[in-house]
Protein backbone atom coordinates (compact mmCIF):
# COMPACT_ATOMS: atom_id res chain seq x y z
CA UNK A 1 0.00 0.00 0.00
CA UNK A 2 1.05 3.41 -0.11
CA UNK A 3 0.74 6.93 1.65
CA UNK A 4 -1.70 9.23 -0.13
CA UNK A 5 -1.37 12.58 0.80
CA UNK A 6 -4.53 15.44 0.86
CA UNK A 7 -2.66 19.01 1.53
CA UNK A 8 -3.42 22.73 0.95
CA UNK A 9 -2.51 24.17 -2.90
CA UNK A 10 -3.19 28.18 -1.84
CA UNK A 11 -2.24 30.18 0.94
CA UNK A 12 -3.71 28.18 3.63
CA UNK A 13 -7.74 27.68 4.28
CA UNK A 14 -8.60 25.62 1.63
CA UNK A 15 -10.94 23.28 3.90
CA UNK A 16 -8.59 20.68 4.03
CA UNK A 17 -10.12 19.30 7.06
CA UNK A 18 -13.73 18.47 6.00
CA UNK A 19 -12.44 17.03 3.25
CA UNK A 20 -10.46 14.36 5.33
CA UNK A 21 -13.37 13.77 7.35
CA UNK A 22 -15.37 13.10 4.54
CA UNK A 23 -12.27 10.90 2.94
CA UNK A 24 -11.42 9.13 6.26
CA UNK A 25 -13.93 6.42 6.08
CA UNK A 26 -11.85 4.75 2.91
CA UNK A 27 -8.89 4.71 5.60
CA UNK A 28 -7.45 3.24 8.45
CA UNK A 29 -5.10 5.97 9.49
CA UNK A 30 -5.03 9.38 9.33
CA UNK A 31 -2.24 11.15 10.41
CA UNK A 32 -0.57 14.86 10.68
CA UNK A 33 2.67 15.47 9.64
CA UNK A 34 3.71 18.80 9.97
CA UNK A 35 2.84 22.55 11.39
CA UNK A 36 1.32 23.05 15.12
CA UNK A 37 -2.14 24.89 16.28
CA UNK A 38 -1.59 27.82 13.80
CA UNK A 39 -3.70 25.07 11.53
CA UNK A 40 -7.64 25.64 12.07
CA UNK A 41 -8.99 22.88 10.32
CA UNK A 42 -12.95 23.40 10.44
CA UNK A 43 -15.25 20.39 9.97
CA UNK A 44 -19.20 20.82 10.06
CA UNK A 45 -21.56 18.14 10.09
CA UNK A 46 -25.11 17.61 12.11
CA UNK A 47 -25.12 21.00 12.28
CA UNK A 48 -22.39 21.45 14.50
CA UNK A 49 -18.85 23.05 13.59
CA UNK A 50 -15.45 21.64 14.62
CA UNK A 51 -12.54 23.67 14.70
CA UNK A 52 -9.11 20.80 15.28
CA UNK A 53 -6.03 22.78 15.90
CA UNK A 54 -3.35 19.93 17.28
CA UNK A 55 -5.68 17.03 16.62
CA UNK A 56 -5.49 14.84 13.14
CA UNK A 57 -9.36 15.60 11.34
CA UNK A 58 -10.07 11.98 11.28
CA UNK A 59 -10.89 12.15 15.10
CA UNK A 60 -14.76 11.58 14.66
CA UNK A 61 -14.30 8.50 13.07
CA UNK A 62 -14.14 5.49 15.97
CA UNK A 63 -12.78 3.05 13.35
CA UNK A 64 -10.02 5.53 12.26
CA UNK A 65 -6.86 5.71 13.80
CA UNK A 66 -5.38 9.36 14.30
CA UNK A 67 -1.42 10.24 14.34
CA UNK A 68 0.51 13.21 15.83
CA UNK A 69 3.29 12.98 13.63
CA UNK A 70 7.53 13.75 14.71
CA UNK A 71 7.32 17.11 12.43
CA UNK A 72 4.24 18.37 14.11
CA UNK A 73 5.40 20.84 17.32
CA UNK A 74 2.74 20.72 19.62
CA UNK A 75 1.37 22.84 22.20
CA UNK A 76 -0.21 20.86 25.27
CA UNK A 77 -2.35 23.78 26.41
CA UNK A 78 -4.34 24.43 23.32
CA UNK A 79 -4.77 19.95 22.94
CA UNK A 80 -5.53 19.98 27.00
CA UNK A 81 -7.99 22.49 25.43
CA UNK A 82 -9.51 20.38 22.08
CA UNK A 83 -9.55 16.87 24.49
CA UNK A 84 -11.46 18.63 27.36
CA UNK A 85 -14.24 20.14 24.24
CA UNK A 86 -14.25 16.95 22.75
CA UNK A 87 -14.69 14.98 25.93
CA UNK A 88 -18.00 17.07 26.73
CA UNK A 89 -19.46 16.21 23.78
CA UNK A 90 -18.86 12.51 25.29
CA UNK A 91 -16.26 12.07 22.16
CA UNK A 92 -13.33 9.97 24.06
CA UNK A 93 -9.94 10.09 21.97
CA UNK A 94 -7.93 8.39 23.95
CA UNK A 95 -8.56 5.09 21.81
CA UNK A 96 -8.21 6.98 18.37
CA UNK A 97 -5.08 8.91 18.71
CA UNK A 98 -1.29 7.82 19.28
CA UNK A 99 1.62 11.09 19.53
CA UNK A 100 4.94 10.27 18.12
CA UNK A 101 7.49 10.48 20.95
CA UNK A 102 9.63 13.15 18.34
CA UNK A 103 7.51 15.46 18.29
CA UNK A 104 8.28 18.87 19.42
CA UNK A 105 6.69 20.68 22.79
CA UNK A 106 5.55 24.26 22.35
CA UNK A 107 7.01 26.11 25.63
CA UNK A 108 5.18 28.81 27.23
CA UNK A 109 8.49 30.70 26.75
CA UNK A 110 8.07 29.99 22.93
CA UNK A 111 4.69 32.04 22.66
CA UNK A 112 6.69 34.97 24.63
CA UNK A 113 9.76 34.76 22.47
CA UNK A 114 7.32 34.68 19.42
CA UNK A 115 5.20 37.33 20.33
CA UNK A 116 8.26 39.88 21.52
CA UNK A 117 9.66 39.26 18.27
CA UNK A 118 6.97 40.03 16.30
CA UNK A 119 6.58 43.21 18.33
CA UNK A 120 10.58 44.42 17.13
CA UNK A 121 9.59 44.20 13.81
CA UNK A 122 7.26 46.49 14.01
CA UNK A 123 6.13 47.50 10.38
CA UNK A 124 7.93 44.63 8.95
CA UNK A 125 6.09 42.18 11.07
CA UNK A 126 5.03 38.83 8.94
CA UNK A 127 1.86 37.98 10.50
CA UNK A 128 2.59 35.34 12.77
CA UNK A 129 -0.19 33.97 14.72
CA UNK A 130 2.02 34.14 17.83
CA UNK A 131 1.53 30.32 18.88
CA UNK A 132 5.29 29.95 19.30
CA UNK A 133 5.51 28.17 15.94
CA UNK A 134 8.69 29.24 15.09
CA UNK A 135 10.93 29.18 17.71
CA UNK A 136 9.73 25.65 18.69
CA UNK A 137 11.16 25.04 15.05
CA UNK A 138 13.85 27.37 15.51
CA UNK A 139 14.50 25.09 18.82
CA UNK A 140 14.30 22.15 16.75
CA UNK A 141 16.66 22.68 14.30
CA UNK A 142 18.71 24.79 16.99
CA UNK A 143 19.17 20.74 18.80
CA UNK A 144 17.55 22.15 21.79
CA UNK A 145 14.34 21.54 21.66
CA UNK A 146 11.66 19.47 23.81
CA UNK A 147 10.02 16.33 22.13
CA UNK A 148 7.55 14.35 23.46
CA UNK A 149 9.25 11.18 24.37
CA UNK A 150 11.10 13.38 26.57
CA UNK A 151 7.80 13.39 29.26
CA UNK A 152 8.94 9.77 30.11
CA UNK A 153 12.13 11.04 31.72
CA UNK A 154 13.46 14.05 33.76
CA UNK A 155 11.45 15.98 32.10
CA UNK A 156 10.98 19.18 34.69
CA UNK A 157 14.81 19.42 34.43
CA UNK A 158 14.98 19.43 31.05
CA UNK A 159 11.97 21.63 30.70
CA UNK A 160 14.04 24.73 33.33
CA UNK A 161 17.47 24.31 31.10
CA UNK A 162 14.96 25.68 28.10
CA UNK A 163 13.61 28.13 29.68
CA UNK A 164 16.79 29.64 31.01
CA UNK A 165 17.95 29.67 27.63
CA UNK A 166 14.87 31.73 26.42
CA UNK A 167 14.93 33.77 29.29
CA UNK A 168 18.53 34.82 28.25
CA UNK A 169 16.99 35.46 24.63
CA UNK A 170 14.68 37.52 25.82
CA UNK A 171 16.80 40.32 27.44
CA UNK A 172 17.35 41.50 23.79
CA UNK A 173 13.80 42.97 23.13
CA UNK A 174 11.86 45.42 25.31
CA UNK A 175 8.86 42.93 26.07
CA UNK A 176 7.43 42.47 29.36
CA UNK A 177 6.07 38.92 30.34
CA UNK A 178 5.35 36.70 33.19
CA UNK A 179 6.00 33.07 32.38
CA UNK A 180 4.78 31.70 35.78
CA UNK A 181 0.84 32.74 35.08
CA UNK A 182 1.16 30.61 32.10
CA UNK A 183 3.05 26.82 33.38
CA UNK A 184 0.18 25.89 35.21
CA UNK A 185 -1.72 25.25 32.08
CA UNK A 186 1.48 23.73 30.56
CA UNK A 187 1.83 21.51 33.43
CA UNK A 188 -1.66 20.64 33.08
CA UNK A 189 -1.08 20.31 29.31
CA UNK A 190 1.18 17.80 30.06
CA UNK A 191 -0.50 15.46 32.28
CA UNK A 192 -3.05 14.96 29.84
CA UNK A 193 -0.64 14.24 27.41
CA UNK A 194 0.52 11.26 29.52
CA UNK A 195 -3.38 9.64 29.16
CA UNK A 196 -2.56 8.95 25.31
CA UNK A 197 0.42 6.45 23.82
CA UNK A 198 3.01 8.03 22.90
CA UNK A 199 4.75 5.80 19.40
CA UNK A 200 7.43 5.69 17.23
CA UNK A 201 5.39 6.91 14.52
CA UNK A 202 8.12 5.58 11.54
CA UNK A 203 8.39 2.28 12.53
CA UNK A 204 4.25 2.48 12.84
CA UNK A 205 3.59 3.53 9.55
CA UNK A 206 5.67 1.09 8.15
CA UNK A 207 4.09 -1.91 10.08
CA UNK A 208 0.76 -0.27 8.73
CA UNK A 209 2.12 -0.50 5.04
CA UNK A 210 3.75 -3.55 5.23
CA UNK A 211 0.61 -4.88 6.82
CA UNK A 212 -1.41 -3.30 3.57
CA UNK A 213 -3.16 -0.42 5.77
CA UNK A 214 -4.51 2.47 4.23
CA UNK A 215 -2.96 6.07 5.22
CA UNK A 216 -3.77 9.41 4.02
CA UNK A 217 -1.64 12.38 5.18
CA UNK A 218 -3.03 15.42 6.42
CA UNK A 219 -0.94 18.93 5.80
CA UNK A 220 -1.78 21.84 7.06
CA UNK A 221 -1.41 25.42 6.48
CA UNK A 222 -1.10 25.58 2.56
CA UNK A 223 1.58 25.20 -0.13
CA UNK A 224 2.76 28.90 -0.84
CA UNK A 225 3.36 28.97 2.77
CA UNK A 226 6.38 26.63 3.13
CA UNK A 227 9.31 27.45 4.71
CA UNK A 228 11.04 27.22 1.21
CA UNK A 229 8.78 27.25 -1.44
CA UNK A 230 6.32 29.74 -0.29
CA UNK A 231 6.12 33.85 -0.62
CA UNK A 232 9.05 33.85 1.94
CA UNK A 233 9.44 35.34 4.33
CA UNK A 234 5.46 35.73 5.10
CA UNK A 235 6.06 31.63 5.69
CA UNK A 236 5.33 29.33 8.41
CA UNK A 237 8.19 27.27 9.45
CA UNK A 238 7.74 24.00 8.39
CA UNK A 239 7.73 22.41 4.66
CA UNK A 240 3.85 22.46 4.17
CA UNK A 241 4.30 20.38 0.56
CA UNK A 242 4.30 16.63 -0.13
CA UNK A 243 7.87 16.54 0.84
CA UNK A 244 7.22 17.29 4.18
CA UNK A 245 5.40 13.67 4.39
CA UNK A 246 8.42 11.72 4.23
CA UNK A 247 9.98 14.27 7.14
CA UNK A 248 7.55 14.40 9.07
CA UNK A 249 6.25 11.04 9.27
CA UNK A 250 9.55 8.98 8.76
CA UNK A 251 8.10 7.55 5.31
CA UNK A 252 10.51 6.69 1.93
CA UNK A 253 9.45 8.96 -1.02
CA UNK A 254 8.37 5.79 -2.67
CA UNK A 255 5.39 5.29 -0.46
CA UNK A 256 3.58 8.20 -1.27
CA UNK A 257 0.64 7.22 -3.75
CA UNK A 258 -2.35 9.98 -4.47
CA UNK A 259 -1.62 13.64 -4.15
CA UNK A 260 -4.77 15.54 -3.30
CA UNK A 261 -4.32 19.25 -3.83
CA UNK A 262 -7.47 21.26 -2.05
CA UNK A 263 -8.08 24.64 -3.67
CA UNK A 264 -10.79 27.23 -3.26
CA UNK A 265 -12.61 28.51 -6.23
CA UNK A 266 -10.99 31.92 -5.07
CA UNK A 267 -7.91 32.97 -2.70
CA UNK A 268 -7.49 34.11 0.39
CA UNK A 269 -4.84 34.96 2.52
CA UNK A 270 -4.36 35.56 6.20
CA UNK A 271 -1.53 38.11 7.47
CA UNK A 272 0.94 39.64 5.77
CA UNK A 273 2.44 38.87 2.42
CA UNK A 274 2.14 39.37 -0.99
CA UNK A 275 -1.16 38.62 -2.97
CA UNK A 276 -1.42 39.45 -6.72
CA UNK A 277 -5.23 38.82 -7.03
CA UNK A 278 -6.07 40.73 -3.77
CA UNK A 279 -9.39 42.63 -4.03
CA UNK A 280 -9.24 45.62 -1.80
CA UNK A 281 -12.81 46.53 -3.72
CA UNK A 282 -16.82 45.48 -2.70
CA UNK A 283 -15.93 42.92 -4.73
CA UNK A 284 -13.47 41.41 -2.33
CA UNK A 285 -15.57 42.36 0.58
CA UNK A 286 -18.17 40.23 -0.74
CA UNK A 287 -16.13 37.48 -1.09
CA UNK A 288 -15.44 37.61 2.65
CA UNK A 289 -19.02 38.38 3.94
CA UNK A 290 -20.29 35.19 1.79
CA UNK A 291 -17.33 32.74 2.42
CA UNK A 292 -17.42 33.72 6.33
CA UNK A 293 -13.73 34.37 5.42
CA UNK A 294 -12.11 34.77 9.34
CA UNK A 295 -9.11 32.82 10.60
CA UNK A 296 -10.11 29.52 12.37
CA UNK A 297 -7.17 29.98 14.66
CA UNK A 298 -6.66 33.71 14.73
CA UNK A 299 -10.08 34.84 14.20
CA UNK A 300 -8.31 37.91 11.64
CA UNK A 301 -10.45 39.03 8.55
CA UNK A 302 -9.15 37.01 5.37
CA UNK A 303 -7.66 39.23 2.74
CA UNK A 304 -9.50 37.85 -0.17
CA UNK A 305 -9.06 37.81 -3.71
CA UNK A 306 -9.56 36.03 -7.16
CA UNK A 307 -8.19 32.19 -8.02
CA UNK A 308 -4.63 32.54 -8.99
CA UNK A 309 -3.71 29.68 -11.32
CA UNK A 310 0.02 31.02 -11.48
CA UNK A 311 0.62 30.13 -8.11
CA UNK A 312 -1.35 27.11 -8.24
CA UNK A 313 0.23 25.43 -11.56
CA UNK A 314 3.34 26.02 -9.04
CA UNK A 315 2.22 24.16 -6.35
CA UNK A 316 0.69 21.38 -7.87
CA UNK A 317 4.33 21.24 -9.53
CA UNK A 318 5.98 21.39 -6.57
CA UNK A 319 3.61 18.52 -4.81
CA UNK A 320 3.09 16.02 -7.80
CA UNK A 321 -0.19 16.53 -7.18
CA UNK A 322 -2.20 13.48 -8.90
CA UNK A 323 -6.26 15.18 -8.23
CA UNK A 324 -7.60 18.17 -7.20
CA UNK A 325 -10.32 19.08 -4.64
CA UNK A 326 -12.24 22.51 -5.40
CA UNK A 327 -14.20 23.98 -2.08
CA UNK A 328 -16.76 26.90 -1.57
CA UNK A 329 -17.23 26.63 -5.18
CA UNK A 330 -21.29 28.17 -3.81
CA UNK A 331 -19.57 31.41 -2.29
CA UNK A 332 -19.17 32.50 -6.59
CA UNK A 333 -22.84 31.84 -6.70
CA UNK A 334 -24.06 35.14 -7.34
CA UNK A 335 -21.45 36.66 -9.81
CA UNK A 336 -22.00 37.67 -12.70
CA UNK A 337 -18.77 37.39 -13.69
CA UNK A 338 -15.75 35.08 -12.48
CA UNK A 339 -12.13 36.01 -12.35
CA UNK A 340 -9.32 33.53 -12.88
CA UNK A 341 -5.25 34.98 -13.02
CA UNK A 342 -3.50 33.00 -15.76
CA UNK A 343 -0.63 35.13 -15.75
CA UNK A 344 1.83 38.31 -13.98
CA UNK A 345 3.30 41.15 -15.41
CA UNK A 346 6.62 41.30 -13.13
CA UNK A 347 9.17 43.98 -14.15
CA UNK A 348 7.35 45.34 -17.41
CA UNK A 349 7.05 41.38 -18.82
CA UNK A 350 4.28 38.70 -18.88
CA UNK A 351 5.28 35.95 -16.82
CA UNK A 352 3.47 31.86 -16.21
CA UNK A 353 5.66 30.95 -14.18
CA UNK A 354 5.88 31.92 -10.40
CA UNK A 355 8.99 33.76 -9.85
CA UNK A 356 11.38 34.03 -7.15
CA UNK A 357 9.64 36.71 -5.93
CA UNK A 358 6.45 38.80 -5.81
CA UNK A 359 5.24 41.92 -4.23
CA UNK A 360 2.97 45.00 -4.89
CA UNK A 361 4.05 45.48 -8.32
CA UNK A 362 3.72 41.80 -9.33
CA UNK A 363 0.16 42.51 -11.10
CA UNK A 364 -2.02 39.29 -12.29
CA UNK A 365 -3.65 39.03 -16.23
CA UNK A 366 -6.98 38.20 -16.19
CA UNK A 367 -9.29 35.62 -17.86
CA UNK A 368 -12.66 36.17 -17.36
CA UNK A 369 -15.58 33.44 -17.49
CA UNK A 370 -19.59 34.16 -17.01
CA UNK A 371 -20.94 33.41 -13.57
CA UNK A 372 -23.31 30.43 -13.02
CA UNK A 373 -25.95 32.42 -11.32
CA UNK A 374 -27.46 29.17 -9.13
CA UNK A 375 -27.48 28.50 -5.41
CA UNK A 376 -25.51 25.63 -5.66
CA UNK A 377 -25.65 24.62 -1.89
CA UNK A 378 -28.58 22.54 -2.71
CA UNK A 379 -27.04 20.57 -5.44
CA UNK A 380 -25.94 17.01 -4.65
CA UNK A 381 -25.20 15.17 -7.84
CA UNK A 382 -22.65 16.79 -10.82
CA UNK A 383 -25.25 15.99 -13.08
CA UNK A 384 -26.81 19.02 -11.19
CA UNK A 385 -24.20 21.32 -12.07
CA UNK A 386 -25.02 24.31 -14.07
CA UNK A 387 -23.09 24.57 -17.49
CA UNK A 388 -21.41 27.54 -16.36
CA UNK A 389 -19.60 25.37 -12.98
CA UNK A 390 -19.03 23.05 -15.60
CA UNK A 391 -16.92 24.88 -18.10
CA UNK A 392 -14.98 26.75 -15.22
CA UNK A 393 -14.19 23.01 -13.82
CA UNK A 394 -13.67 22.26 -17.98
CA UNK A 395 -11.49 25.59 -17.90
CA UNK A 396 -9.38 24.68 -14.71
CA UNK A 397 -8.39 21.42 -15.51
CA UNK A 398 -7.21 22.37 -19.00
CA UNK A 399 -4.82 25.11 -17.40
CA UNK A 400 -3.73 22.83 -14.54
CA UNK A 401 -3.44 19.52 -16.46
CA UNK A 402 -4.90 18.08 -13.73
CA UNK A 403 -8.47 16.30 -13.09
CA UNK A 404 -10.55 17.42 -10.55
CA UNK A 405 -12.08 14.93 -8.44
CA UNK A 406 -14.60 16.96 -6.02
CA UNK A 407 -16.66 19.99 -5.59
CA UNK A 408 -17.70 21.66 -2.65
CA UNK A 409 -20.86 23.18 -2.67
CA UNK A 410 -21.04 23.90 0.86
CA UNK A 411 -19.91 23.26 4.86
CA UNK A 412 -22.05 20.07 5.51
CA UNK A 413 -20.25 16.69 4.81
CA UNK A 414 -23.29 15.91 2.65
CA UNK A 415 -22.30 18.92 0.49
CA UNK A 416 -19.01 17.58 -0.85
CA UNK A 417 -19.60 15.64 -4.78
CA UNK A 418 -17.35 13.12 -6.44
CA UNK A 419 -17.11 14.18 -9.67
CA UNK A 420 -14.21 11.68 -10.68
């Protein structure tokens, strides 16, 4: 068997966590393999929404198992936080989730250190969503960071040297903080940590393979957010691409199978950064008050903007992607007309392919398409689709030279449609 892989092709957003709800059924384990709580995945189903920051979106599946992977960093406060919600909704995850022991702790002191400098960068900040993302990775690939595996021994010690270390780091900026108010939720972070098994997550995906298991690989954040692919430096700090599988999950490149790439119909964007489609018009405002376009995690207004297929022809180079997945395909319902950027004009020339760098005066080329004028949140069937949805799909998949394989018409499990 092999590894296939569902990640995000935009700026982050996408939906990629309904989608692997809806997908998780066809397999037996679903695991995470990279980024921390600055993912929001948002899943919505009975009528109830589910935001998963930490926690692999397979979770409400009882016959699905759920993996923390060794490049996810972790923050025990905000899971303490997602066990305790799902616990009073009498969901128990203690059966359906394993943590690999490499994993990376998110320190109190990490959230300071990433929030003080943000602060010194004043205009130049990038946007960070101050969970202490990036020094946990900074930590990491500094060789003094905390894993998991390290709760099984000496931990407090280990836990003080780190601190003093940031504590040091932190006499460089003018920030004022109190790390004490904040442990006891660590600590208490921790302990529930300890209720859950804590694996070697590469030698259990390759029993799972061997043993002709089905995985599928969650990502998180999006593609033009990796550390070194994406519109650096308004990054995250991990590689968010199909790469980042065999990293973060300890499996050989020649596992991975099916590359899902999850796009919406549209972009948005969360932060700073540059955008070349960016509506700063009603247009764009419309976009957000329809698509309910705030930050899962953050809770920050979504800069919004039409599809750019520049940036995604680059991803879905960069990821091998093998299918696509387009979401909130309804929130274009009422257009008359439909955007889609097919090219830039960078430095006075017409580019296709994404360059080393973009900013303000990257602008897009346009390609414009007729709107398709139906609520399509009632549709269920692709037979159902109105011509217009059809040649945009027709239109996409001729530009991308790739098939895509579902719509979404909506939130609600039921409103995701093969079409492939």
């Amino acid at each position: 068997m092999k590894i296939d892989v569902i990640l995000g092709l935009q700026w982050g957003d996408e939906g990629k966590g309904k989608i692997v709800d809806v997908l998780s059924p066809a397999y037996d384990v679903i695991a995470r393999f990279q980024g921390g709580p600055n993912a929001g995945h948002t899943l919505e189903f009975n009528n109830i929404k589910h935001v998963l920051h930490n926690i692999p979106s397979g979770i409400f599946r009882k016959n699905t198992l759920n993996i923390i992977g060794n490049g996810v960093v972790l923050d025990p406060v905000i899971f303490k936080k997602e066990v305790d919600k799902l616990a009073q909704m009498g969901v128990d995850i203690t059966h359906n989730l394993v943590i690999s022991r490499k994993a990376h702790l998110i320190l109190p002191s990490h959230r300071i250190l990433d929030a003080a400098s943000e602060q010194a960068k004043g205009k130049g900040k990038i946007g960070s969503t101050l969970k202490g993302i990036g020094p946990t990775y900074m930590d990491k690939t500094g060789r003094n960071g905390l894993r998991v595996g390290d709760i099984e021994s000496d931990f407090r010690a280990k836990y003080d040297t780190l601190v003093e270390k940031h504590r040091n780091l932190l006499k460089i900026y003018d920030y004022e903080y109190n790390i004490e108010e904040l442990e006891a939720d660590f600590f208490e972070g921790i302990e529930t940590l300890k209720k859950f098994k804590f694996i070697d997550s590469e030698h259990l995906i390759h029993q799972y393979l061997s043993d002709g298991k089905r995985i599928l690989a969650e990502g998180a954040q999006g593609t033009m957010l990796d550390i070194d692919f994406g519109s650096y430096p308004f990054v995250t700090s991990s590689n968010t691409i199909c790469a980042g599988v065999c990293t973060g999950l300890g499996a050989a490149p020649s596992n991975i199978g099916e590359v899902m790439g999850i796009f919406k119909a549209y972009c948005t964007r969360v932060g700073s950064g540059p955008f070349p489609t960016e509506l700063f018009d009603a247009t764009g405002e419309e976009l957000r008050s329809i698509g309910h376009e705030f930050g899962a995690t953050t809770g920050r207004p979504r800069r919004c903007g039409w599809i750019d297929l520049v940036a995604l022809k680059y991803s879905i180079m960069l990821n091998g992607v093998t299918q696509l997945i387009m979401t909130k395909a309804d929130v274009l319902d009422t257009f008359d007309t439909i955007r889609l950027a097919t090219a830039y004009i960078s430095k006075g020339k017409t580019i296709k392919d994404f360059p080393y760098e973009i900013d303000e005066n990257t602008k897009a080329v346009y390609t414009d398409m007729p709107g398709w004028k139906t609520d399509l949140t009632a549709v269920r069937t692709k037979e159902e689709f109105p011509d217009a949805l059809k040649k945009y799909i027709a239109f996409l998949e001729k530009e991308l030279e790739v098939p895509v394989s579902y719509v979404s018409v909506g939130p609600d499990r039921e409103q995701i449609i093969k079409v492939k």
